[in-house]
C-alpha atoms as a PDB file:
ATOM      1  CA  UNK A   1     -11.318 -13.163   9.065  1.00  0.00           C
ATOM      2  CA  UNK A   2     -10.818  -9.755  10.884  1.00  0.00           C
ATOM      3  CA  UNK A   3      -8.009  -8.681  12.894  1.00  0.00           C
ATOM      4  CA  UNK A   4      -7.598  -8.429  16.485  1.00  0.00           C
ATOM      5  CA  UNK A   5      -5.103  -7.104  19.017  1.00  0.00           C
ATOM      6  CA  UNK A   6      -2.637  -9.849  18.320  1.00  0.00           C
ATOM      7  CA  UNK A   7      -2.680  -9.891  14.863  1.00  0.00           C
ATOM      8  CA  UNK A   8       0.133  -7.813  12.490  1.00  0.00           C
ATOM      9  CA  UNK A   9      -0.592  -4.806  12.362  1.00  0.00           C
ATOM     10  CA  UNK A  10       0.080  -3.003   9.125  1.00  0.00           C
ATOM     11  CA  UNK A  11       0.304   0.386   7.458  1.00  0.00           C
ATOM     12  CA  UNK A  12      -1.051   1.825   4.398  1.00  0.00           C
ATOM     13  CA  UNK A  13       1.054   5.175   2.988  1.00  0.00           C
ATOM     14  CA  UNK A  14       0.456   6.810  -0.235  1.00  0.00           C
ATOM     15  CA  UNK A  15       3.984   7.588  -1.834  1.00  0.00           C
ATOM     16  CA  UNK A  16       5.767   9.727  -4.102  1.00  0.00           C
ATOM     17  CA  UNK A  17       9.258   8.873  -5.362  1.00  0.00           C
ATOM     18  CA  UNK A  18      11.517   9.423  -8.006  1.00  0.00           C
ATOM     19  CA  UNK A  19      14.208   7.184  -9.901  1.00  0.00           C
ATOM     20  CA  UNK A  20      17.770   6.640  -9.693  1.00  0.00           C
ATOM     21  CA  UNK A  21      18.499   5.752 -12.705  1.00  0.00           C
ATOM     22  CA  UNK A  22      19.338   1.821 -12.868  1.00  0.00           C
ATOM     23  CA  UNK A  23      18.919   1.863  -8.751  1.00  0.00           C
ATOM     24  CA  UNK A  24      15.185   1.693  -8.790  1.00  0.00           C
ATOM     25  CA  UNK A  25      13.015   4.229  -7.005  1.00  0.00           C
ATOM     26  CA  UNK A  26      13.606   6.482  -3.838  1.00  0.00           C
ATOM     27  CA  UNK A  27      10.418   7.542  -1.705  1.00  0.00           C
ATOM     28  CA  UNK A  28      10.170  11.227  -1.747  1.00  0.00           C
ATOM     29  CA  UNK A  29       7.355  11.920   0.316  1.00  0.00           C
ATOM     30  CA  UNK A  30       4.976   9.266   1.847  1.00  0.00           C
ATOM     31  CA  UNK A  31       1.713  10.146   3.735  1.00  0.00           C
ATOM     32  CA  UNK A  32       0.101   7.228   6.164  1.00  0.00           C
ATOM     33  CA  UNK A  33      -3.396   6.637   4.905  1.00  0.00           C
ATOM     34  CA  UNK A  34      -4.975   4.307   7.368  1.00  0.00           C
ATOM     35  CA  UNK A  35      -3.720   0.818   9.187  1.00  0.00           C
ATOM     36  CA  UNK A  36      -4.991  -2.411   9.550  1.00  0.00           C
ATOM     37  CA  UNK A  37      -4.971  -5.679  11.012  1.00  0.00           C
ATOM     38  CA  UNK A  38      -5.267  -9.028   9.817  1.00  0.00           C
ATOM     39  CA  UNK A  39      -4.613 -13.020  10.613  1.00  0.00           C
ATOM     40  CA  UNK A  40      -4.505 -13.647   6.837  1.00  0.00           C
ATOM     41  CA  UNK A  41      -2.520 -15.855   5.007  1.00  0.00           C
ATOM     42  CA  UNK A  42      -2.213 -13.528   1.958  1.00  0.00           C
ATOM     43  CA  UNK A  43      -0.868 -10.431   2.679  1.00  0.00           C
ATOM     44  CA  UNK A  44      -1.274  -9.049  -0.912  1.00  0.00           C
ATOM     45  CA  UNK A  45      -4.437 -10.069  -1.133  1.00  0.00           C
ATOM     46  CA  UNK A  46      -5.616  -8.196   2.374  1.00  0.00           C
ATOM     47  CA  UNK A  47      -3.707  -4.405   1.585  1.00  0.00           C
ATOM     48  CA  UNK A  48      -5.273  -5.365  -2.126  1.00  0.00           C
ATOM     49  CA  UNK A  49      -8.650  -4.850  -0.465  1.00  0.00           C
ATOM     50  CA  UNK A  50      -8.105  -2.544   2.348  1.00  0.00           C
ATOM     51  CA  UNK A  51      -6.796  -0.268  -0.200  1.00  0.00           C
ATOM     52  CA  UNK A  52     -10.308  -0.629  -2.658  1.00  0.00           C
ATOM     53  CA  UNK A  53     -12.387  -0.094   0.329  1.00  0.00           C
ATOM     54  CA  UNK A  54     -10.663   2.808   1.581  1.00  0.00           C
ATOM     55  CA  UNK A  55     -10.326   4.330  -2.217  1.00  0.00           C
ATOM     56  CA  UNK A  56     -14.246   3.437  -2.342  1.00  0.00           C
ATOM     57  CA  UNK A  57     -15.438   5.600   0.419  1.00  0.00           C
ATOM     58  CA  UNK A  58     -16.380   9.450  -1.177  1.00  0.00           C
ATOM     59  CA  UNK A  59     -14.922  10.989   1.634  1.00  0.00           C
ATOM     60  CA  UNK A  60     -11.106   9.711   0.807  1.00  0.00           C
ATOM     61  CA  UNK A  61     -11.457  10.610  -3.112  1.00  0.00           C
ATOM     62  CA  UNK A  62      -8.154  12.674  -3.794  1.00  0.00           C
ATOM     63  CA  UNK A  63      -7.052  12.094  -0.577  1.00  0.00           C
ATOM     64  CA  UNK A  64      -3.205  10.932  -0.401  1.00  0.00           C
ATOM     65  CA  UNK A  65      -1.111  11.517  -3.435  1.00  0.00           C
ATOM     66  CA  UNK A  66      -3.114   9.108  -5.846  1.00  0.00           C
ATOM     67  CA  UNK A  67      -6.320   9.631  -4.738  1.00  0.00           C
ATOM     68  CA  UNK A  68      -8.984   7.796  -6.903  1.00  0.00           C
ATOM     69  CA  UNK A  69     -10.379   4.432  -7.271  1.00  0.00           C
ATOM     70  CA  UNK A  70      -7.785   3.632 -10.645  1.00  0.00           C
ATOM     71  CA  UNK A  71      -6.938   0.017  -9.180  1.00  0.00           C
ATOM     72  CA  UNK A  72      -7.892  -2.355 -12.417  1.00  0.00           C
ATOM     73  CA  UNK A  73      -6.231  -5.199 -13.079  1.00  0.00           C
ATOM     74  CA  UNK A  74      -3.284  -5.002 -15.666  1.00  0.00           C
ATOM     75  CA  UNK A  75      -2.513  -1.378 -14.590  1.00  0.00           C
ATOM     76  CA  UNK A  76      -0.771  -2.193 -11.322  1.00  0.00           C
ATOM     77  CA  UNK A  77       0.807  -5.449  -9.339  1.00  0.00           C
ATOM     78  CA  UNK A  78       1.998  -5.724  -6.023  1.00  0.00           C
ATOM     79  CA  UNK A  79       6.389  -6.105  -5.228  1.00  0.00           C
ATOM     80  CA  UNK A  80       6.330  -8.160  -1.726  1.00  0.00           C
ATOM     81  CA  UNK A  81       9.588  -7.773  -0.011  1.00  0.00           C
ATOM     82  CA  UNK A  82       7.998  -9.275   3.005  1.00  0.00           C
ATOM     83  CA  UNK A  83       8.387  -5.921   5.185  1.00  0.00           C
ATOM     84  CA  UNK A  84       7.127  -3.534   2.514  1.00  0.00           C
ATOM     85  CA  UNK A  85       4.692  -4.255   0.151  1.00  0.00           C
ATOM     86  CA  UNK A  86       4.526  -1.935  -2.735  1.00  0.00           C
ATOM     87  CA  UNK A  87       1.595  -1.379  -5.731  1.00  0.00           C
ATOM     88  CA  UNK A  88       3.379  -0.467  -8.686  1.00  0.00           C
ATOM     89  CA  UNK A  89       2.329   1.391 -12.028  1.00  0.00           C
ATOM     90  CA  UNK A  90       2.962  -1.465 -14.504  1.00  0.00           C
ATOM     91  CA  UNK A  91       3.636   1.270 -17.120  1.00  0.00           C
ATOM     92  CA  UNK A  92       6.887   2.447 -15.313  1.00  0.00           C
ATOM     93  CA  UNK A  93       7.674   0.966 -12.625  1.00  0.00           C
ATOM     94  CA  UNK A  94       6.794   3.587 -10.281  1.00  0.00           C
ATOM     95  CA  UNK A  95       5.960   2.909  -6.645  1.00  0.00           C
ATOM     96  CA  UNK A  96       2.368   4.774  -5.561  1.00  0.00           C
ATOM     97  CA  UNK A  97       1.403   2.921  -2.469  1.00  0.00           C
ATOM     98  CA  UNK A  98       2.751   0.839   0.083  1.00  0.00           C
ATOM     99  CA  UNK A  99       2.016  -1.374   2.930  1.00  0.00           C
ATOM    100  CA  UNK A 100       4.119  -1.897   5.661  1.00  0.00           C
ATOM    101  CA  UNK A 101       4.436  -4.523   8.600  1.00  0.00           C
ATOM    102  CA  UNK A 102       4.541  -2.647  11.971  1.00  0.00           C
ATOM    103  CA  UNK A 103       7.310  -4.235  14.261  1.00  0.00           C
ATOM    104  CA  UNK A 104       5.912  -4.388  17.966  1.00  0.00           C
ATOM    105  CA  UNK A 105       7.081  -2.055  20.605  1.00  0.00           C
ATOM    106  CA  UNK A 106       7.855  -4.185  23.420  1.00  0.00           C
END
C-alpha cells in the first residue's frame, strides 16, 4: 500500500562509522539518500525494499557510500531500535545504511 501525506515519513542515509571498541559503532559521516512514506505494518520489510529499488536504478550505482546492489540474504540483517533502523554487515557488525522515522514539525 503506498504512502500518503499522513503516513510516517522516513529517511534513508548511507553511513560510514567506525568502532569503539566494546561500545558498538559511531556514525562518521552519513549522506541522506532518498525518503519515503508508508502505512505498513513492517517497517523492515518497507526500507528492505525501498532500499533494492533505489540500489536497482543505474543512475544511483555508486552513489552514497555503499553504492551497489550487494543486498543478498545472509550478508546483511536489519537492527530495529524503533527510531533508527540499521542494515548491518553480518561479517562485522558494521552499520552501512539506515532508516530513520521523521518526527513531525508541528
Amino acid at each position: 500500500m503506498k504512502g500518503n501525506e499522513f503516513s510516517p515519513l522516513f529517511s534513508v542515509w548511507s553511513i560510514d562509522a567506525w568502532a569503539e571498541g566494546d561500545s558498538g559503532w559511531t556514525w562518521n559521516y552519513k549522506s541522506k539518500l532518498f525518503e519515503f512514506r508508508t502505512r505498513a505494518s513492517d517497517i523492515k520489510n518497507a526500507f528492505l525494499k525501498r532500499l533494492r529499488k533505489y540500489m536497482e536504478n543505474p543512475r544511483n550505482r555508486g552513489l552514497g557510500i555503499h553504492g551497489g546492489s550487494g543486498l543478498g540474504r545472509g550478508w546483511y540483517y536489519v537492527q530495529d531500535d524503533w527510531d533508527i533502523l540499521e542494515l548491518r554487515r553480518r561479517c562485522d557488525d558494521m552499520p552501512v545504511y539506515a532508516c530513520i522515522r521523521e518526527t513531525p514539525s508541528h
